[in-house]
C-alpha atoms as a PDB file:
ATOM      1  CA  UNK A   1      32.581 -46.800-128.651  1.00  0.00           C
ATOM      2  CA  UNK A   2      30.004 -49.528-128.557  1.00  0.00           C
ATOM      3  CA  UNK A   3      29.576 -52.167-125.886  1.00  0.00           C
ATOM      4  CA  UNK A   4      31.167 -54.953-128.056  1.00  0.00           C
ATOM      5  CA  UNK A   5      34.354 -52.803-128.609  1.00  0.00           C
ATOM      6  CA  UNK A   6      34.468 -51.896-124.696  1.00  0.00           C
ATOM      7  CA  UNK A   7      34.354 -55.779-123.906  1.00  0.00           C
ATOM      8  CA  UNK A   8      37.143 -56.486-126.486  1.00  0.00           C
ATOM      9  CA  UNK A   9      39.499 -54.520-125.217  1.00  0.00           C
ATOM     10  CA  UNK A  10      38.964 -55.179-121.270  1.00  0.00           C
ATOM     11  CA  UNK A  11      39.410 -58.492-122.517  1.00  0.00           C
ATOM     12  CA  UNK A  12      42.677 -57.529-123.983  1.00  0.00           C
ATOM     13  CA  UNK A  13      43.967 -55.530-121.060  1.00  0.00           C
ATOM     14  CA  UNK A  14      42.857 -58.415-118.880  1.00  0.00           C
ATOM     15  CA  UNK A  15      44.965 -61.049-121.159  1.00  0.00           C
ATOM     16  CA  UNK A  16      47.888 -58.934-121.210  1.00  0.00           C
ATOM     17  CA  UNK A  17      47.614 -58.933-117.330  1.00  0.00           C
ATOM     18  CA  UNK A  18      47.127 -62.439-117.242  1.00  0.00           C
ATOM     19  CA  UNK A  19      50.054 -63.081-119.416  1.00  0.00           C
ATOM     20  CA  UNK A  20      52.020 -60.631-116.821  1.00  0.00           C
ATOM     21  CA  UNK A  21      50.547 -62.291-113.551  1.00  0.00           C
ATOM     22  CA  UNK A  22      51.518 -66.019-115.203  1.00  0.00           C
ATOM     23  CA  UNK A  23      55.170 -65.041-115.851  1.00  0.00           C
ATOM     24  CA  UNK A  24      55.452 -63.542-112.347  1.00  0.00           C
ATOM     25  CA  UNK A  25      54.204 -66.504-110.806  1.00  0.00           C
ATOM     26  CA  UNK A  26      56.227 -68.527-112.930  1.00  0.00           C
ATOM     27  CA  UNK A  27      59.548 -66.496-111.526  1.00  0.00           C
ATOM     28  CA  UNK A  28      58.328 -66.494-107.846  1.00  0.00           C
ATOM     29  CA  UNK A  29      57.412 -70.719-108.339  1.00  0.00           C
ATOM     30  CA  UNK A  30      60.909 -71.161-109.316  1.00  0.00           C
ATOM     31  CA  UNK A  31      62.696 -68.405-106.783  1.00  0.00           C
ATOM     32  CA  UNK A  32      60.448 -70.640-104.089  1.00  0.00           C
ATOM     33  CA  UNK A  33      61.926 -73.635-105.538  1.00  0.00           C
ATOM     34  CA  UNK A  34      65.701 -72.125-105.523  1.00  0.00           C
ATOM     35  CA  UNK A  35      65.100 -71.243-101.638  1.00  0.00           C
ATOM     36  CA  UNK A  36      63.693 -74.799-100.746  1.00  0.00           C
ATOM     37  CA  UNK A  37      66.984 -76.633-102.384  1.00  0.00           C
ATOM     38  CA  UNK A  38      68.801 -73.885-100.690  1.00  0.00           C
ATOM     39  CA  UNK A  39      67.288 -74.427 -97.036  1.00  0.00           C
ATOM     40  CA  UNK A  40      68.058 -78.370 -98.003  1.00  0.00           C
ATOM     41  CA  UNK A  41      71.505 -77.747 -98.280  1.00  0.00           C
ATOM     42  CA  UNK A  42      72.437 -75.408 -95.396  1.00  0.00           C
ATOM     43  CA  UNK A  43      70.223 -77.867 -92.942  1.00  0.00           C
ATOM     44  CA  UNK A  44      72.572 -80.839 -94.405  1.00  0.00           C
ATOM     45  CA  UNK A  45      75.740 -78.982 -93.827  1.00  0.00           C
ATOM     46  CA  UNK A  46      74.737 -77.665 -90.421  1.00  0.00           C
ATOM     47  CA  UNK A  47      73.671 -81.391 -89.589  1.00  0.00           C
ATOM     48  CA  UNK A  48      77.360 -82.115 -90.607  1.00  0.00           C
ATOM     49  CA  UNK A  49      79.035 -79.866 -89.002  1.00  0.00           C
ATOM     50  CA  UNK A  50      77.256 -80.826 -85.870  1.00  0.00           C
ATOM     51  CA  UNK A  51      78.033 -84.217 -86.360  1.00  0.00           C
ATOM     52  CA  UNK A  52      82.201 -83.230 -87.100  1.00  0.00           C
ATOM     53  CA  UNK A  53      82.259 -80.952 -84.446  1.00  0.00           C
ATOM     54  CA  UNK A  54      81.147 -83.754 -82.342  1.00  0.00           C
ATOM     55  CA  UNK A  55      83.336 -86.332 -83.693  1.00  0.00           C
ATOM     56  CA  UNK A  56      86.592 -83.787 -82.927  1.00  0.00           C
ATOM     57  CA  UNK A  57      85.680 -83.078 -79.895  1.00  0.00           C
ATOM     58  CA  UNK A  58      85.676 -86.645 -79.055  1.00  0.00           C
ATOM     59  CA  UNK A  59      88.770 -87.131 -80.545  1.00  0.00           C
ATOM     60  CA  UNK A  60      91.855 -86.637 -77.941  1.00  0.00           C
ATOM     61  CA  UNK A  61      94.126 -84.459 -79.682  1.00  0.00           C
ATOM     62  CA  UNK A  62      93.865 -81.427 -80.102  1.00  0.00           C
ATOM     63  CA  UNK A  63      94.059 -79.332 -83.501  1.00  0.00           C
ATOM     64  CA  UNK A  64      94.755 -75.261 -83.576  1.00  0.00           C
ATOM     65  CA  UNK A  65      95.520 -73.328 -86.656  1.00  0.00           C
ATOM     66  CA  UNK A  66      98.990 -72.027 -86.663  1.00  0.00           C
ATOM     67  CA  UNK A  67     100.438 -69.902 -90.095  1.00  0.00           C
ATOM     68  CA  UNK A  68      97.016 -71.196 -91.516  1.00  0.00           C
ATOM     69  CA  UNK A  69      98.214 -74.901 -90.686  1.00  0.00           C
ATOM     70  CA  UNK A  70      96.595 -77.437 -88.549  1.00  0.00           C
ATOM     71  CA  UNK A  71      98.816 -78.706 -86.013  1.00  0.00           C
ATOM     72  CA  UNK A  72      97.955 -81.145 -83.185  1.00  0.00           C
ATOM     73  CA  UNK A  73      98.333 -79.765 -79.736  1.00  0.00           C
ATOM     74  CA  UNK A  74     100.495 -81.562 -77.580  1.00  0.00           C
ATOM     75  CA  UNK A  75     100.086 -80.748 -74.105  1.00  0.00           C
ATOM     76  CA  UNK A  76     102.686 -80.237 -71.302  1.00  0.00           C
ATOM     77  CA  UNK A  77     103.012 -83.146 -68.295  1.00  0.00           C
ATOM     78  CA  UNK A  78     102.841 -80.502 -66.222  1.00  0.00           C
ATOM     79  CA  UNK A  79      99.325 -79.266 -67.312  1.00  0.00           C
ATOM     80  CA  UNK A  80      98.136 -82.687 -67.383  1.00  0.00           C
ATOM     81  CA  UNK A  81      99.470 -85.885 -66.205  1.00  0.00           C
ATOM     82  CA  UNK A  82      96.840 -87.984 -68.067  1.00  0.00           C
ATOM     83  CA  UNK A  83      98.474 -89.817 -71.627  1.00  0.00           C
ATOM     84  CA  UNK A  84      94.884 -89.703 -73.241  1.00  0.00           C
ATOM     85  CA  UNK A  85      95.033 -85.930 -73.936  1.00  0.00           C
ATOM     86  CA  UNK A  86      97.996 -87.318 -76.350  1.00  0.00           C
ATOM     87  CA  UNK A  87      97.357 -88.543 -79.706  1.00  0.00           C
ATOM     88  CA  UNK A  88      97.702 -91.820 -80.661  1.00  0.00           C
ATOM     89  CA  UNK A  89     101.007 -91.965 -82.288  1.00  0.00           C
ATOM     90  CA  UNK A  90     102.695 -89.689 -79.407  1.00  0.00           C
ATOM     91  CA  UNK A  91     100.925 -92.315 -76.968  1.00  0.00           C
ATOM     92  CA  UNK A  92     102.601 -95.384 -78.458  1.00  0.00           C
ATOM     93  CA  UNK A  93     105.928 -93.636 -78.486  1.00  0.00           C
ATOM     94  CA  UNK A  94     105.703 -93.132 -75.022  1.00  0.00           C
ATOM     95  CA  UNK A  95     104.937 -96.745 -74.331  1.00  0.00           C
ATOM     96  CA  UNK A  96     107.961 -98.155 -77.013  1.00  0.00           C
ATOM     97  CA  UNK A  97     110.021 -96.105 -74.838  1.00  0.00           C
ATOM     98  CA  UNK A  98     108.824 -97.278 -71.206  1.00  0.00           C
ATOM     99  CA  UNK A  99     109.360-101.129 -72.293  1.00  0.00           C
ATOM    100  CA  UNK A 100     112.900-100.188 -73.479  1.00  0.00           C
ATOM    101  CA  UNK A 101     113.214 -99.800 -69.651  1.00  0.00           C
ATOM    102  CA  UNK A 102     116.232 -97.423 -70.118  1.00  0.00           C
ATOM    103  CA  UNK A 103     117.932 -95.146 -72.448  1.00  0.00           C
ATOM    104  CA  UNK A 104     116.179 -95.308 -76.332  1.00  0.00           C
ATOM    105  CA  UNK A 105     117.703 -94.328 -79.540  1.00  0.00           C
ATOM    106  CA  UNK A 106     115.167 -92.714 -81.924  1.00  0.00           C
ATOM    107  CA  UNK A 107     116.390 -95.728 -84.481  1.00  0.00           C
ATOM    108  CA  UNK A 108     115.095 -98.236 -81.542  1.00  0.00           C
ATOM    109  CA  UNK A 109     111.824 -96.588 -81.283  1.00  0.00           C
ATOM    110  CA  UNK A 110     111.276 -96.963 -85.132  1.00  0.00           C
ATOM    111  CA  UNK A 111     112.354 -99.936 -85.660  1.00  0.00           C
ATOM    112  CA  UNK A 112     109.353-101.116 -83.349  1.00  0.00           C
ATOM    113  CA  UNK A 113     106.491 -98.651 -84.644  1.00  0.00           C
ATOM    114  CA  UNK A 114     107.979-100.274 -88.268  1.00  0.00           C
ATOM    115  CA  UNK A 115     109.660 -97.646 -90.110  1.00  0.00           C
ATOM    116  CA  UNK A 116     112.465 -97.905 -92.368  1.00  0.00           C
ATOM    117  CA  UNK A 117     115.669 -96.958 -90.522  1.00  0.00           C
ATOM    118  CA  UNK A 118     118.288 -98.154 -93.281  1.00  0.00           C
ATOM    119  CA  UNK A 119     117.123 -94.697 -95.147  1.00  0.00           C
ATOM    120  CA  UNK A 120     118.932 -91.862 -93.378  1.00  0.00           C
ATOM    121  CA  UNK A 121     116.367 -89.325 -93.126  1.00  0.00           C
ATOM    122  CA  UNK A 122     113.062 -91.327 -92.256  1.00  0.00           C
ATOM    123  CA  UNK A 123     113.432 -91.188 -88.871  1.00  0.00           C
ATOM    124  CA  UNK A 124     113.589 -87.208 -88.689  1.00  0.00           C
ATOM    125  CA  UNK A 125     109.837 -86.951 -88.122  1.00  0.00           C
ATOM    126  CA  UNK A 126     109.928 -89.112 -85.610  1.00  0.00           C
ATOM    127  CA  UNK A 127     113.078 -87.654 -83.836  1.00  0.00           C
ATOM    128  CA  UNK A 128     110.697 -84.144 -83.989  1.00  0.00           C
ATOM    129  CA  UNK A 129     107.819 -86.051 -82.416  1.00  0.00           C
ATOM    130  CA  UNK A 130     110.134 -87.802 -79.612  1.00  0.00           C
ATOM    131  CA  UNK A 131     111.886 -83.929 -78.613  1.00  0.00           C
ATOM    132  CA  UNK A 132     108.178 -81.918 -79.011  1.00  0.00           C
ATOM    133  CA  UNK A 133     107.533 -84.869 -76.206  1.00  0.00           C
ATOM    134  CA  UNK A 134     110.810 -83.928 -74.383  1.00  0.00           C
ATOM    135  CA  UNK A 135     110.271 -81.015 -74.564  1.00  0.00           C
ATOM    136  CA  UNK A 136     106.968 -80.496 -72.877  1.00  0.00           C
ATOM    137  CA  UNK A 137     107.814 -82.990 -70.360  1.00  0.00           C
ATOM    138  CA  UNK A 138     106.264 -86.594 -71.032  1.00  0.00           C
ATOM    139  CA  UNK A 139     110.244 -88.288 -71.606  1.00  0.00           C
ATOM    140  CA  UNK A 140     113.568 -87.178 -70.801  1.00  0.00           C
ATOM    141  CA  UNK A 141     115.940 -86.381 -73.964  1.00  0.00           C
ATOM    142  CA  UNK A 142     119.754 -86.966 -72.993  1.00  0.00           C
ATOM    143  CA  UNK A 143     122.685 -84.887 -74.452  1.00  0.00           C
ATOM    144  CA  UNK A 144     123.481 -87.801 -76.569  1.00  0.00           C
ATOM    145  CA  UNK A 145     120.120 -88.495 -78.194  1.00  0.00           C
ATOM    146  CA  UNK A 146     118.493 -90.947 -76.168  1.00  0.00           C
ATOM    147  CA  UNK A 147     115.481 -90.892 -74.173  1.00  0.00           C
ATOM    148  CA  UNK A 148     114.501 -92.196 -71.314  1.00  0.00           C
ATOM    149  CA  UNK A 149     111.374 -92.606 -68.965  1.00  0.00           C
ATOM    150  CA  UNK A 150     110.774 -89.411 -66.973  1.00  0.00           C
ATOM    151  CA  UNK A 151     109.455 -90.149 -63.258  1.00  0.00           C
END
């Protein structure tokens, strides 16, 4: 084999390895790539979840999972005597039903937070709201429907 054919084909196997090393890089430039878009995305979602985990926890109610539902929490007087731990709507119940000064029909309190009491069943939510409330202590529920301020 003479010198020229030696040189020719080390140039060969060197091309051929060139060709390889190019496509490698090629596939590790665009795996880097893939990573960096990657590491983009998880730093964006862990900024948001920051940023909603802070904004629930300075929310005042309180959400737990229950049959794979979220339902607010709605604390007992006893544990707490403080309305804020309420949510809003529960909160403005309670006050509808302080200014009625004595016993409130469920009908009353909707009429005032605007709901349509003509319709027969569109105050059944908010009879289940007023007796959850009843029933962990904030008002008093009567025998015969009405509620009234609990001292």
């Amino acid at each position: 084999m003479s010198d020229l054919e030696r040189i020719t084909a080390r140039r060969g196997e060197l091309d051929a390895l060139a060709a390889e090393l190019a496509k490698r890089l090629h596939e590790v430039e665009a795996e880097r790539e893939e990573l960096g878009i990657a590491e983009r995305v998880l730093r964006r979602l862990a900024e948001q979840d920051q940023t909603d985990t802070e904004a629930a926890e300075a929310a005042a109610p309180l959400k737990v999972q229950v049959a794979g539902r979220a339902v607010l929490l709605i604390p007992h007087r006893g544990e707490t005597d403080d309305e804020a731990a309420l949510p809003a709507d529960y909160r403005r119940i309670l006050t509808i039903v302080r200014a009625g000064g004595g016993d409130v029909q469920v009908k009353s309190v909707g009429e005032e937070l605007g709901l349509e009491v003509g319709a027969r069943g569109k105050l059944e939510p908010l009879r289940a709201k007023m007796t959850k409330l009843a029933d962990r202590g904030w008002p008093h529920k009567r025998p015969d429907g009405k509620f009234t301020v609990r001292l």
